[in-house]
Structure formats: C-alpha cells, structure tokens
C-alpha atoms as a PDB file:
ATOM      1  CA  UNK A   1      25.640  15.791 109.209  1.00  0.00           C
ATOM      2  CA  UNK A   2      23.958  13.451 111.974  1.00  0.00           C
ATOM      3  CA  UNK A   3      25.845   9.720 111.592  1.00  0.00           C
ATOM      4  CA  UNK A   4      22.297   8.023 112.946  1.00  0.00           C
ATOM      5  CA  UNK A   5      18.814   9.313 114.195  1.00  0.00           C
ATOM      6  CA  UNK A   6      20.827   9.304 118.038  1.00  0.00           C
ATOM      7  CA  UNK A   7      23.071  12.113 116.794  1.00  0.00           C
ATOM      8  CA  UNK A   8      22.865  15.973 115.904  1.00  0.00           C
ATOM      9  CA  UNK A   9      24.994  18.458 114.896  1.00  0.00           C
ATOM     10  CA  UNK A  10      24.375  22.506 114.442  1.00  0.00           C
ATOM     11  CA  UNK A  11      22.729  25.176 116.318  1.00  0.00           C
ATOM     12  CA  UNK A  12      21.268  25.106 119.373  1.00  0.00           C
ATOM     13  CA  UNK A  13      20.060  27.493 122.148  1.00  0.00           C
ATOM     14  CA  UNK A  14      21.799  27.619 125.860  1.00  0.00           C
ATOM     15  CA  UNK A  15      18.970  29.015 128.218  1.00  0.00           C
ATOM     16  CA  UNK A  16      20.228  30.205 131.747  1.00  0.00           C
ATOM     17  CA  UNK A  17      18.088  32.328 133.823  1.00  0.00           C
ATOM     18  CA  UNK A  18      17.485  35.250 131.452  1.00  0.00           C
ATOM     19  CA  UNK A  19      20.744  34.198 129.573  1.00  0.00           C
ATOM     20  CA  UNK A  20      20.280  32.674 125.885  1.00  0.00           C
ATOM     21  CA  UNK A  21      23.167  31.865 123.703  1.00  0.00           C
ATOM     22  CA  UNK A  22      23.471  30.171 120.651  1.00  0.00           C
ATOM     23  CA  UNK A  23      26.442  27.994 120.210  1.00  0.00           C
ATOM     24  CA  UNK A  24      27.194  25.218 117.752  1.00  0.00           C
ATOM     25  CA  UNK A  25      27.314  21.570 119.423  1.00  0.00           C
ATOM     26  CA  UNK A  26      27.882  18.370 118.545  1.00  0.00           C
ATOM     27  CA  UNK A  27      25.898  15.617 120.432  1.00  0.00           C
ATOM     28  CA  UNK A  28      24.798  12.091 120.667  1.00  0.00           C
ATOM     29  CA  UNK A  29      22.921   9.620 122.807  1.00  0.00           C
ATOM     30  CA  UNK A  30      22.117   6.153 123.478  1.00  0.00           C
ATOM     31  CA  UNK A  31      20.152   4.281 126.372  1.00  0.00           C
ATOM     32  CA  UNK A  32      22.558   3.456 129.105  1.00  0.00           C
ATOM     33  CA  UNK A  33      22.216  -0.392 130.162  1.00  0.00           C
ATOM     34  CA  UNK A  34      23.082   0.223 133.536  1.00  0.00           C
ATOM     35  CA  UNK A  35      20.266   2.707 134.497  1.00  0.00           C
ATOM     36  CA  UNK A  36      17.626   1.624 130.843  1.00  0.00           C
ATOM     37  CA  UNK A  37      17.841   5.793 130.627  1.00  0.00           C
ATOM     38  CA  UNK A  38      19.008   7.958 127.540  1.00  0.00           C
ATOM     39  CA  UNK A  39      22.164   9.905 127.939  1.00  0.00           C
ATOM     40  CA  UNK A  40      22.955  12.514 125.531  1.00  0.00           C
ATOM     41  CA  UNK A  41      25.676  14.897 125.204  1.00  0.00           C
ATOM     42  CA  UNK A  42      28.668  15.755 123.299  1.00  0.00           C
ATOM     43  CA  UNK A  43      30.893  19.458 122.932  1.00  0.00           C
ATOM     44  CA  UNK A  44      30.113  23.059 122.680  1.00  0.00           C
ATOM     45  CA  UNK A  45      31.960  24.953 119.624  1.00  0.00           C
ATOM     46  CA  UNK A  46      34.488  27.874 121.600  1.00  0.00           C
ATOM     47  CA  UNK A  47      32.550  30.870 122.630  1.00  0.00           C
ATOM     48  CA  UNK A  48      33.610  33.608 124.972  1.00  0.00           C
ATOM     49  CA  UNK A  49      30.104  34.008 126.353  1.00  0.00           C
ATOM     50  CA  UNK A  50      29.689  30.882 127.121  1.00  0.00           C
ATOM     51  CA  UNK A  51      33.365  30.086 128.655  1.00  0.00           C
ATOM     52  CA  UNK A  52      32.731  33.013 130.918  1.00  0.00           C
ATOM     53  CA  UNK A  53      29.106  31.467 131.717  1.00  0.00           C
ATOM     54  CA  UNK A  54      30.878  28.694 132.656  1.00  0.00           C
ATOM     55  CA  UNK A  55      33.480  30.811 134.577  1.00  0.00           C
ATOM     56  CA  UNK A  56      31.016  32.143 136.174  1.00  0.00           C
ATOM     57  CA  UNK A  57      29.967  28.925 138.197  1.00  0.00           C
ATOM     58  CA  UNK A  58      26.950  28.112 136.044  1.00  0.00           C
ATOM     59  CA  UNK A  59      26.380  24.580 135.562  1.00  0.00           C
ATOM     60  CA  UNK A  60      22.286  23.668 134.908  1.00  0.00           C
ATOM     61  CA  UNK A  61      21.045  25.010 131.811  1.00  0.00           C
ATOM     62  CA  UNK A  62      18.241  24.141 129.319  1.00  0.00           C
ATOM     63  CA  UNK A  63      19.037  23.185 125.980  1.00  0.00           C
ATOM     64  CA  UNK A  64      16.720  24.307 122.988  1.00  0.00           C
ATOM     65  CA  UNK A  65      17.315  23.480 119.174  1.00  0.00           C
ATOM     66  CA  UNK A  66      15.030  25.465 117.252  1.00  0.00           C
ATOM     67  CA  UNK A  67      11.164  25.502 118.373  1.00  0.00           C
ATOM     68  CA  UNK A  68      11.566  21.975 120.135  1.00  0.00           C
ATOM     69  CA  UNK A  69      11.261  22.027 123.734  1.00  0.00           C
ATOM     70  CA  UNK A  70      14.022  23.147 126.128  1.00  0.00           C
ATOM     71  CA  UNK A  71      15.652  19.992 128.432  1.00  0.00           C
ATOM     72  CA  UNK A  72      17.720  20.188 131.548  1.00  0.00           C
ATOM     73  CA  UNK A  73      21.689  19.826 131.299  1.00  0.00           C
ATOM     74  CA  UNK A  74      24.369  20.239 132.863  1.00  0.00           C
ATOM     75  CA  UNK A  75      27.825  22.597 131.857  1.00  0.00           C
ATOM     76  CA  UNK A  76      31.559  21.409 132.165  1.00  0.00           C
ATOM     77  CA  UNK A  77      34.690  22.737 132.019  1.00  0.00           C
ATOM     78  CA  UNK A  78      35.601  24.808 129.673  1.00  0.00           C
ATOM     79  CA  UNK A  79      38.537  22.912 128.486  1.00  0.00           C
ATOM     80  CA  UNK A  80      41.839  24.175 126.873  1.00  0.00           C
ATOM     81  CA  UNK A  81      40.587  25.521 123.421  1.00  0.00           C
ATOM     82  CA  UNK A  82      37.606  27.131 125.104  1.00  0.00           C
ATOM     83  CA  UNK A  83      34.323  24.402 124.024  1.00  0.00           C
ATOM     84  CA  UNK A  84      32.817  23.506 126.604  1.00  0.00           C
ATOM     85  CA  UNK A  85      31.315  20.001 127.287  1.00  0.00           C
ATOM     86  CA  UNK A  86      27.219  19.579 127.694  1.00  0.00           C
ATOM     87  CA  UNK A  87      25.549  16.505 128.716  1.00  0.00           C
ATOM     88  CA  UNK A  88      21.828  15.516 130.072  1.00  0.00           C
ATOM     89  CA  UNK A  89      19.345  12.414 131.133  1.00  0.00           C
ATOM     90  CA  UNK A  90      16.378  11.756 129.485  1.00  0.00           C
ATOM     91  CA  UNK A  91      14.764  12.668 126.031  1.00  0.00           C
ATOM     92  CA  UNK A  92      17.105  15.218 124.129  1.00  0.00           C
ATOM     93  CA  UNK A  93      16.423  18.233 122.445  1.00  0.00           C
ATOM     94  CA  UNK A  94      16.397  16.794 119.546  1.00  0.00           C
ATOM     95  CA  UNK A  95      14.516  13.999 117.890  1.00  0.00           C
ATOM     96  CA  UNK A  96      15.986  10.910 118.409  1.00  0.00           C
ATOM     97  CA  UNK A  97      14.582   7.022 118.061  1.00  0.00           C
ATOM     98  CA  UNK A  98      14.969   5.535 121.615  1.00  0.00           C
ATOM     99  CA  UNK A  99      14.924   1.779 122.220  1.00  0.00           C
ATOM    100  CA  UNK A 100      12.320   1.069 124.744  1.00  0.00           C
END
C-alpha cells in the first residue's frame, strides 16, 4: 500500500511503440528543490519482456496506470535480479498532491 499521496504501488502499463506490457512497480515522487520540478520513479518487478525491452536498447517509454493518462519515462538497466529501474519529470501517472 502507498506510504503517502507521493507514492504508488501495483500495476501499471509500459507503452513502447506498439509494445504494451504490464509490470508491477513501485514508485514515488517529490518536487526537486534544485529544479521546483516533480521527479518520480522507483523499480520495475522482474519480467523477461521487459529485460529484453531493455536489452534491446529501448529507453523512452510512456507509463500508464489504469485509464489515467500515459507520461514520458525513461528505462534503466536491468539490474542483477532482472527489475528494471523507471523514472520521469513532471506530473506522474498517478495521482499525486504536488507542492506548488
């Protein structure tokens, strides 16, 4: 379950090009002092689909958690037990309070 209104947890949707796969994520956010912009991201559950995505050399994708509009991201590695790491600028996919 979400710790605060900045956080989700469960399903969402990867859309790449014609590619959409659901994976289970883990992500939070908070406005960065530095730049007054939200950041959000957080870890991809393993999947082989999206490992070899990532493989692959595909890095922007949108993000969609059910019927709420799809924002931009951006892939990382896929790291050593196969999640991958997700991360984006900007209101999330989710809905979150922001600080103005």
């Amino acid at each position: 379950m979400p710790d605060t209104d900045a956080d989700y947890a469960g399903e969402i949707l990867i859309l790449a090009g014609d590619t959409q796969l659901p994976a289970q994520a883990r992500l939070a956010g908070q406005v960065e002092p530095v730049d007054g912009r939200f950041h959000w991201g957080g870890r991809l559950a393993p999947g082989r689909e999206l490992a070899e995505l990532v493989r692959a050399g595909r890095r922007g994708v949108r993000v969609r958690i059910g019927d709420g509009p799809a924002r931009e991201a951006t892939l990382g590695e896929v790291d050593p037990w196969g999640g991958v790491r997700l991360r984006g600028t900007g209101p999330p996919p989710w809905a979150a309070q922001q600080a103005d």
